[in-house]
Protein backbone atom coordinates (compact mmCIF):
# COMPACT_ATOMS: atom_id res chain seq x y z
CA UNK A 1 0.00 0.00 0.00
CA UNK A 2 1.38 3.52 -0.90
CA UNK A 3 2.83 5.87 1.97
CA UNK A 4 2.01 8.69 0.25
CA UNK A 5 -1.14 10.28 2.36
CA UNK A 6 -1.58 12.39 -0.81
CA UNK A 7 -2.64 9.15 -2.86
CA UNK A 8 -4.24 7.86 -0.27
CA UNK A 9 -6.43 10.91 0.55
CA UNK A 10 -6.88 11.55 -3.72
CA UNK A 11 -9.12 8.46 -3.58
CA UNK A 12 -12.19 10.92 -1.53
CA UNK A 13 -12.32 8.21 1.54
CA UNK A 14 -11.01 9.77 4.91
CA UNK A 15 -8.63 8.56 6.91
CA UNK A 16 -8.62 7.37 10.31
CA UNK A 17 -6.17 9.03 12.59
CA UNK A 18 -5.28 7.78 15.83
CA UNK A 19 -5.89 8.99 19.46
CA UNK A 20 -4.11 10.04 22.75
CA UNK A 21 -0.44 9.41 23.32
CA UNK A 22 -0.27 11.28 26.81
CA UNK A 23 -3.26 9.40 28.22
CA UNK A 24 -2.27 6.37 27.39
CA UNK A 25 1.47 6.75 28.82
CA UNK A 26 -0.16 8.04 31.98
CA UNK A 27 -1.62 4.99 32.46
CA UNK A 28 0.92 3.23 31.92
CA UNK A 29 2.77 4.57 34.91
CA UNK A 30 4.54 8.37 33.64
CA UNK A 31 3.93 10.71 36.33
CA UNK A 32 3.16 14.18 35.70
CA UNK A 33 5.84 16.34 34.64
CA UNK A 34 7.90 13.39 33.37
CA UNK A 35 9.32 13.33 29.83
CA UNK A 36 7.17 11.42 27.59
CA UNK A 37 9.58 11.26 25.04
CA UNK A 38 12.56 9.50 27.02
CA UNK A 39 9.87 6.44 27.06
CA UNK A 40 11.17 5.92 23.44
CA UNK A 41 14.49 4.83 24.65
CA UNK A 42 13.76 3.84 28.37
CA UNK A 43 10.43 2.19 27.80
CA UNK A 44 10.21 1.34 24.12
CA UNK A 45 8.02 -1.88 25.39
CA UNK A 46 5.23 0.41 26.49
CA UNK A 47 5.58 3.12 23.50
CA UNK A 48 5.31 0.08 21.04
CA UNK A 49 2.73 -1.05 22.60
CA UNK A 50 0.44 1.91 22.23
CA UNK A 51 1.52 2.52 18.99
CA UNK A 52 0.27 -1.60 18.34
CA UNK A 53 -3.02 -0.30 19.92
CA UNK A 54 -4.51 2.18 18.15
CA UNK A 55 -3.19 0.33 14.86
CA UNK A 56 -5.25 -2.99 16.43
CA UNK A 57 -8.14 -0.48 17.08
CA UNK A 58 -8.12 1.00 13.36
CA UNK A 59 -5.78 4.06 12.91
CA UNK A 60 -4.72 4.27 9.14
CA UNK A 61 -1.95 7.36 10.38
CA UNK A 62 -0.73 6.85 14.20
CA UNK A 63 1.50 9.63 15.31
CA UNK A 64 4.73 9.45 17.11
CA UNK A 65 5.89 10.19 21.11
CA UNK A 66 7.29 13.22 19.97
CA UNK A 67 4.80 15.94 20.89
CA UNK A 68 7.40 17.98 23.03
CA UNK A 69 10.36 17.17 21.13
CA UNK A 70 12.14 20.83 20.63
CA UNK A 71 15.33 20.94 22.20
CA UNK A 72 13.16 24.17 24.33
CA UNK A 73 10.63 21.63 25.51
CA UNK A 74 12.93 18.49 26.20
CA UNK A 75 15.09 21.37 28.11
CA UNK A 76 12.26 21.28 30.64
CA UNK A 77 13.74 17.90 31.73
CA UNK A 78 17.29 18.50 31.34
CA UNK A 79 17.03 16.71 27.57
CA UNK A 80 17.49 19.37 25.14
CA UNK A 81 20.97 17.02 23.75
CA UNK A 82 18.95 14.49 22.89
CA UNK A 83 16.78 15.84 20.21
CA UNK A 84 18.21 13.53 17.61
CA UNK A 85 17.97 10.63 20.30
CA UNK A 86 14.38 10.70 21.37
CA UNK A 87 12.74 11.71 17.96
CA UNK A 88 14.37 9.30 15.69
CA UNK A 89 13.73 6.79 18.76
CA UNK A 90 9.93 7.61 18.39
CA UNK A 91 10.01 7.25 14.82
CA UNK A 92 11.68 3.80 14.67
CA UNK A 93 9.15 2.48 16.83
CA UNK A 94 6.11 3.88 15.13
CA UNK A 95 8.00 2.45 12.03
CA UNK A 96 8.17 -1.14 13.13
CA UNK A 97 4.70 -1.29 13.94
CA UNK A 98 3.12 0.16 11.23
CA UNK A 99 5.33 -1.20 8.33
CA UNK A 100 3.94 0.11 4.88
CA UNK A 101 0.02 -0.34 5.49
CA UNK A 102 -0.02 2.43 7.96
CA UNK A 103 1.40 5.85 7.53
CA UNK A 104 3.53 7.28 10.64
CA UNK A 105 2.83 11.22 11.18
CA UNK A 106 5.89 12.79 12.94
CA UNK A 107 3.89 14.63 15.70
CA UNK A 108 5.89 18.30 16.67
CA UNK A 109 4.20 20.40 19.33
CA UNK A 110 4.76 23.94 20.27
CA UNK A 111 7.84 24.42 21.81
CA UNK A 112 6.48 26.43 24.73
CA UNK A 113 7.88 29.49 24.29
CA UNK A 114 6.80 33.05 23.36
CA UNK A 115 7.78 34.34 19.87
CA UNK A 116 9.22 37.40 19.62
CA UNK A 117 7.93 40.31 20.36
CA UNK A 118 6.13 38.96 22.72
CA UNK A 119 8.53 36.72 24.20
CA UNK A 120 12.30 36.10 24.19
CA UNK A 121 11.96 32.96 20.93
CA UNK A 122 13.27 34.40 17.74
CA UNK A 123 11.77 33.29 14.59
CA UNK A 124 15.17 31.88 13.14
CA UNK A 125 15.30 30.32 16.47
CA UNK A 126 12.12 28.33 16.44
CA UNK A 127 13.07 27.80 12.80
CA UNK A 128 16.49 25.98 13.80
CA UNK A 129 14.53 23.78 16.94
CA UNK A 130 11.62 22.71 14.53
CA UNK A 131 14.38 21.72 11.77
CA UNK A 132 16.46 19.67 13.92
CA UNK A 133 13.18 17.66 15.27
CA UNK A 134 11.83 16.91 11.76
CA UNK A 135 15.76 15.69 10.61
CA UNK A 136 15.47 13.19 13.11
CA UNK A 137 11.79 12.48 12.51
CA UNK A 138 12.42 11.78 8.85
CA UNK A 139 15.74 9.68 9.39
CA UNK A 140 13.62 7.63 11.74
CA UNK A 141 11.53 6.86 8.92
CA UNK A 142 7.97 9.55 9.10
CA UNK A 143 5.51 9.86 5.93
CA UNK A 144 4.61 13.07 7.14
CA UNK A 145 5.10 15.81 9.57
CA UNK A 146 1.89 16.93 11.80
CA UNK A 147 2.64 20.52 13.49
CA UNK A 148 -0.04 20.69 15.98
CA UNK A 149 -1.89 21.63 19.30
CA UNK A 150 -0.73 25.30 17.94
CA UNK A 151 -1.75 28.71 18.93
CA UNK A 152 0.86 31.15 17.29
CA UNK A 153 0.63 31.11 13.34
CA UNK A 154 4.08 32.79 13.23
CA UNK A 155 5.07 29.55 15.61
CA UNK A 156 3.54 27.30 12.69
CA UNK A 157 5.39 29.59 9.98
CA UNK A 158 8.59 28.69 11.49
CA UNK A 159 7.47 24.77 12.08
CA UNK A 160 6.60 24.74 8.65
CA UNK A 161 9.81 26.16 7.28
CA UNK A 162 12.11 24.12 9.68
CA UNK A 163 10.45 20.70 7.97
CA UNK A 164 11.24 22.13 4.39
CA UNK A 165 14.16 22.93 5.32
CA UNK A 166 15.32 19.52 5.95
CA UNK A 167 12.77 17.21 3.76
CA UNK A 168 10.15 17.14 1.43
CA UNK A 169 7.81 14.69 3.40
CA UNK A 170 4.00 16.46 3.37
CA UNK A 171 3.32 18.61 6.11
CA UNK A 172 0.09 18.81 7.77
CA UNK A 173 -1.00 21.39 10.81
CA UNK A 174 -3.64 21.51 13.04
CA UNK A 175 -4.43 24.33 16.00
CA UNK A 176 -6.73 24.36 18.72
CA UNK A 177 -9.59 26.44 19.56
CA UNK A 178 -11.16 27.66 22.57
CA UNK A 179 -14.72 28.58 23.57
CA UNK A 180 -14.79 31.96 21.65
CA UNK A 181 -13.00 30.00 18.70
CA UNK A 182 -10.05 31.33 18.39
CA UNK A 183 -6.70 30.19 19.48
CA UNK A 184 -5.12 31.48 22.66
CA UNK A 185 -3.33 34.02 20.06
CA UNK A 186 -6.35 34.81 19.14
CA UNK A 187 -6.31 33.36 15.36
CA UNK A 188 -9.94 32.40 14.07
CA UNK A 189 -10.56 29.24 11.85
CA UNK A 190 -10.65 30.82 8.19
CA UNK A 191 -7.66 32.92 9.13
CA UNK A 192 -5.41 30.02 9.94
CA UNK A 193 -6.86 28.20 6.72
CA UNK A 194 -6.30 30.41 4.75
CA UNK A 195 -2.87 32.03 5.71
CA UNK A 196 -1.64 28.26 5.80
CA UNK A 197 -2.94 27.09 2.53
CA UNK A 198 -1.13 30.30 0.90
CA UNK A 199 2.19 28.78 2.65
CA UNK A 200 1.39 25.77 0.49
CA UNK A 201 0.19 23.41 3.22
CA UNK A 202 -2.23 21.35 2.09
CA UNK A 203 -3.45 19.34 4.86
CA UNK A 204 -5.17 21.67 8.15
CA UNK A 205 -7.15 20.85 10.97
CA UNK A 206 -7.64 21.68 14.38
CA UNK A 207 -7.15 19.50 17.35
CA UNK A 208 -7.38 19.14 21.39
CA UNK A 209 -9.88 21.73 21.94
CA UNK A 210 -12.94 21.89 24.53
CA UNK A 211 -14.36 18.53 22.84
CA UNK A 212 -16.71 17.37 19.83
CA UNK A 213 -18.65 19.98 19.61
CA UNK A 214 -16.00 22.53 19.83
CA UNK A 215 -14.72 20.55 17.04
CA UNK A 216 -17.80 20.69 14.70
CA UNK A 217 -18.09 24.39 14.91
CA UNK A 218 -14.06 24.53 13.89
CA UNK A 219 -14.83 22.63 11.02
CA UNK A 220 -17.76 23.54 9.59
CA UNK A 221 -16.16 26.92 9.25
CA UNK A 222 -13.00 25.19 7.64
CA UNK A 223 -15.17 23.44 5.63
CA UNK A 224 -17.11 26.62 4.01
CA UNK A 225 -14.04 27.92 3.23
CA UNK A 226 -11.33 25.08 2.23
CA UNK A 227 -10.09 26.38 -0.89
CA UNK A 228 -9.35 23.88 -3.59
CA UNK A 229 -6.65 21.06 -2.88
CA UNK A 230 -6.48 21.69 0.76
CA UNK A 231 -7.43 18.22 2.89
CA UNK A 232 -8.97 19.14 6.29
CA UNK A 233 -7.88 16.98 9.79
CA UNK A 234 -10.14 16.72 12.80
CA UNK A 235 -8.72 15.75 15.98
CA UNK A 236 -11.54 16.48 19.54
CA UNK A 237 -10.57 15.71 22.69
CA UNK A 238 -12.43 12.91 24.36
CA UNK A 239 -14.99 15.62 25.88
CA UNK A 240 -13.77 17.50 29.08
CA UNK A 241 -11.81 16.58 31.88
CA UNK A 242 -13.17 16.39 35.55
CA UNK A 243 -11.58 14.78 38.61
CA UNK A 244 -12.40 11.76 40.05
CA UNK A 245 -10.96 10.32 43.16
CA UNK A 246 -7.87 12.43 42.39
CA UNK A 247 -7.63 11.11 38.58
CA UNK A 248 -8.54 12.92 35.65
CA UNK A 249 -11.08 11.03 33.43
CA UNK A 250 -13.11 12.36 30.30
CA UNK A 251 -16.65 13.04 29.37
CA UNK A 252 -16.37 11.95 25.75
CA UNK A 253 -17.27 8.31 26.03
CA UNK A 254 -16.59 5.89 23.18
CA UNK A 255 -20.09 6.08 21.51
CA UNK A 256 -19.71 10.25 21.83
CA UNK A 257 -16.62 9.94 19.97
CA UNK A 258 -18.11 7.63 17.43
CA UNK A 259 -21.32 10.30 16.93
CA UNK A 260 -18.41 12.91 16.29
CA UNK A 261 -16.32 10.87 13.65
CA UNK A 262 -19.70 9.85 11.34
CA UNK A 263 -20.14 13.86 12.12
CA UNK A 264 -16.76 14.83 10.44
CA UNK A 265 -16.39 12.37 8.06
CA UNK A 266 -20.43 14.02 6.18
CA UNK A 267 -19.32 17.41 6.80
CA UNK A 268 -16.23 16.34 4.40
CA UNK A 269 -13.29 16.11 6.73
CA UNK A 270 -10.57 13.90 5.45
CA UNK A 271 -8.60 12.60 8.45
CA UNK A 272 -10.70 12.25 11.43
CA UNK A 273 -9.40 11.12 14.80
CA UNK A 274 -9.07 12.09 18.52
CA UNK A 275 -6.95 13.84 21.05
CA UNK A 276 -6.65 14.24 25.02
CA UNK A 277 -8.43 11.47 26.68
CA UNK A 278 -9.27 9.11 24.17
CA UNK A 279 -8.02 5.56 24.00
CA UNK A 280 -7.84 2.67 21.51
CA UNK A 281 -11.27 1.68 22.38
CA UNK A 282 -12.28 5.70 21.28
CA UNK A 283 -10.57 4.62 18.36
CA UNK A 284 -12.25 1.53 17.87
CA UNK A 285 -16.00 2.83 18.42
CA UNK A 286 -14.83 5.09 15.89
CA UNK A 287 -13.87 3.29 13.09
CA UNK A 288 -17.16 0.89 13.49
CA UNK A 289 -19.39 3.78 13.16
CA UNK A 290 -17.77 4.86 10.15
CA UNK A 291 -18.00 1.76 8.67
CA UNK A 292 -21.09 0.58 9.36
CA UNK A 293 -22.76 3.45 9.86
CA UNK A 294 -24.11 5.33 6.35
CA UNK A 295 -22.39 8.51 6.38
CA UNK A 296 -24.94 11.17 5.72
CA UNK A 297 -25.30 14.04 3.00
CA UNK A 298 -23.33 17.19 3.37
CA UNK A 299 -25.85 19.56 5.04
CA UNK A 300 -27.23 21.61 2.37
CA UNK A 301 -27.87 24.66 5.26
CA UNK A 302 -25.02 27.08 5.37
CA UNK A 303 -22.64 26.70 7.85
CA UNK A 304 -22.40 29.02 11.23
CA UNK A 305 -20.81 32.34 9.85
CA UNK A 306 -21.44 34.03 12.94
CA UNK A 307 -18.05 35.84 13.64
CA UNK A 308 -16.03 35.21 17.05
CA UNK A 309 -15.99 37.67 19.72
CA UNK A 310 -13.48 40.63 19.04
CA UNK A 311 -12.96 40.60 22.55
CA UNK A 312 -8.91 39.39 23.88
CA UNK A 313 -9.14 35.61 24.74
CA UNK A 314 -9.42 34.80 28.00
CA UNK A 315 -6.84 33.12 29.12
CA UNK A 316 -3.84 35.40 28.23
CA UNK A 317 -0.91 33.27 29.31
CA UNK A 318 -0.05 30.64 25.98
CA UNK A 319 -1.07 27.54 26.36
CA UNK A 320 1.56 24.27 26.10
CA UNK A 321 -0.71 21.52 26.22
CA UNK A 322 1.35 18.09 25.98
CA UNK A 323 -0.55 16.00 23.69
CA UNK A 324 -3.18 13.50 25.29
C-alpha cells in the first residue's frame, strides 16, 4: 500500500487518525511532569505497545511520542541534547509497527515558548529547533510531519519552514480552539486556513480543543471555506476533563466519539481522529461507526458564519498543552 497520504487521501475516503499518546502513557505509569519522550528509549516496550493499539483499534496514520520534542521543551527535563535521540527513537518504533500499510505522522508540538515580540523565541530560532526535530523524525523513517496543538501562526510559519528545510515529506498542521474559537493568540478558523494554505500546506485541521462539539463548529467553518486542494484533519478531545478520586477522566465516552467521527467524516473532513483522553477503544468505536454506519449528506444549510468575539481571549498566558 502507498505511503504517500496524498494518494491515499486523492481516492475521496477519509482517513482514520489515531488517538491520545499522553493518556495512554499516563496509564501506563509516567507521572506528571515526566518526559514522555525518554519512554522511546527507556520504555520502548510500552511506547510500542500503544503505537500496536490504536493500529489494532483501526488508525490508518498513528502519530509518534514526539509531541514535546524541541530541544526548548525536552530542556524542561534536562534533555534538550537528545533531540536527535528521542525523535528518531519515536520514529523507529512507530515504524516497526506500522510497516507500509499504515502511515507514521511525525507529531511536533509547540515548543512552549513566546515568539518574539512577545517573548524572548526568535523566529530563526524556532526555525532551527523545529528543523532539527523533523531531521530526526524523517531519518527515523515519518511519511509526514503533523505541526499541531498550535496557537501562534508565526510559531507554525517557522514549524513549517524548519520541515522544508530539511525534507520534502508532506506537512500537515492543526491548531486548537477555545470557547470563543479562536486560538489562545487569538487566530480564528478561516484565518489560519487560509494564511496556511497560501504557505502551500495542504493538509489543516484543528485538534485538542474543549471537545466534539467545539470541534464541529471549527470545522464547519474550515469546511465553508477550504479552498481547492487543501485536505482538512479533525482531531476532539475525548470531551472535558473532571476529577475523580484524584484522577482525571473524560466526558467523551466511546459512543460520543463515534457520533463525532460519522459527524466529520459528512461534513467532508478527510482525516478524522481524537486527542486528550481518548483511548484505543475511542478509536475503535470510531472506526465501526464509520464503517457501518451510512455517512450522511453534506448539510445543504449554510454553515455558522457568525463571527467570534473581538474581545482578547481569556486566558492570556499561551497555552503548552502536551498532547493526550
Amino acid at each position: 500500500m502507498s505511503r504517500d497520504i496524498y494518494a491515499r487521501l486523492a481516492s475521496g475516503r477519509f482517513l482514520i487518525g489515531d488517538g491520545a499518546m499522553g493518556t495512554m502513557l499516563q496509564q501506563a505509569g509516567l507521572e506528571g511532569g515526566g518526559a514522555p519522550e525518554l519512554w522511546n528509549v527507556e520504555r520502548p516496550d510500552v511506547v510500542r505497545a500503544i503505537y500496536q493499539g490504536y493500529v489494532d483499534a483501526g488508525s490508518e496514520m498513528i502519530e509518534t511520542n514526539t509531541f514535546g520534542g524541541t530541544r526548548y521543551r525536552l530542556a524542561m527535563h534536562g534533555l534538550q541534547d537528545r533531540v536527535a535521540e528521542l525523535n528518531r527513537a519515536g520514529a523507529q518504533l512507530a515504524r516497526e509497527v506500522a510497516g507500509d500499510d499504515i502511515l507514521v505522522a511525525g507529531s511536533m508540538g509547540p515548543t512552549g515558548e513566546l515568539m518574539a515580540p512577545l517573548g524572548t523565541l526568535t523566529y530563526e530560532d524556532a526555525v532551527e529547533a523545529f528543523a532539527e526535530q523533523a531531521a530526526a523524525l524523517a531519518e527515523g523513517g515519518v511519511d509526514l510531519f503533523v505541526i499541531e496543538t498550535m496557537s501562534d501562526l508565526n510559531e507554525v510559519k517557522a514549524a513549517v519552514e524548519g520541515c522544508r528545510r530539511v525534507s520534502d515529506l508532506p506537512i500537515a498542521t492543526t491548531l486548537t480552539f477555545d470557547t470563543n474559537y479562536r486560538t489562545m493568540m487569538g487566530v480564528r478558523p478561516v484565518d489560519a486556513l487560509r494564511t496556511l494554505a497560501e504557505l502551500g500546506v495542504n493538509i489543516i485541521g484543528a485538534n485538542c480543543g474543549n471537545g466534539p462539539d467545539e470541534i464541529r463548529r471549527v470545522m464547519r467553518e474550515m469546511v465553508a471555506a477550504r479552498p481547492e486542494g487543501v485536505y482538512l484533519m479533525a482531531q476532539s478531545n475525548a470531551g472535558l476533563p473532571r476529577y475523580e478520586q484524584g484522577e482525571v477522566v473524560y466526558d467523551g465516552t466511546p459512543e460520543v466519539m463515534a457520533d463525532y467521527a460519522v459527524d466529520m467524516a459528512a461534513l467532508g473532513v478527510d482525516i478524522i481522529g481524537a486527542c486528550c483522553g481518548s483511548t484505543p477503544a475511542h478509536i475503535a468505536a470510531m472506526k465501526k461507526a464509520l464503517s457501518e454506519r451510512p455517512i450522511p449528506e453534506r448539510p445543504t444549510t449554510p454553515p455558522l458564519d457568525t463571527p467570534a468575539s473581538d474581545e482578547s481571549p481569556r486566558r492570556q498566558r499561551r497555552r503548552s498543552r502536551r498532547r493526550g
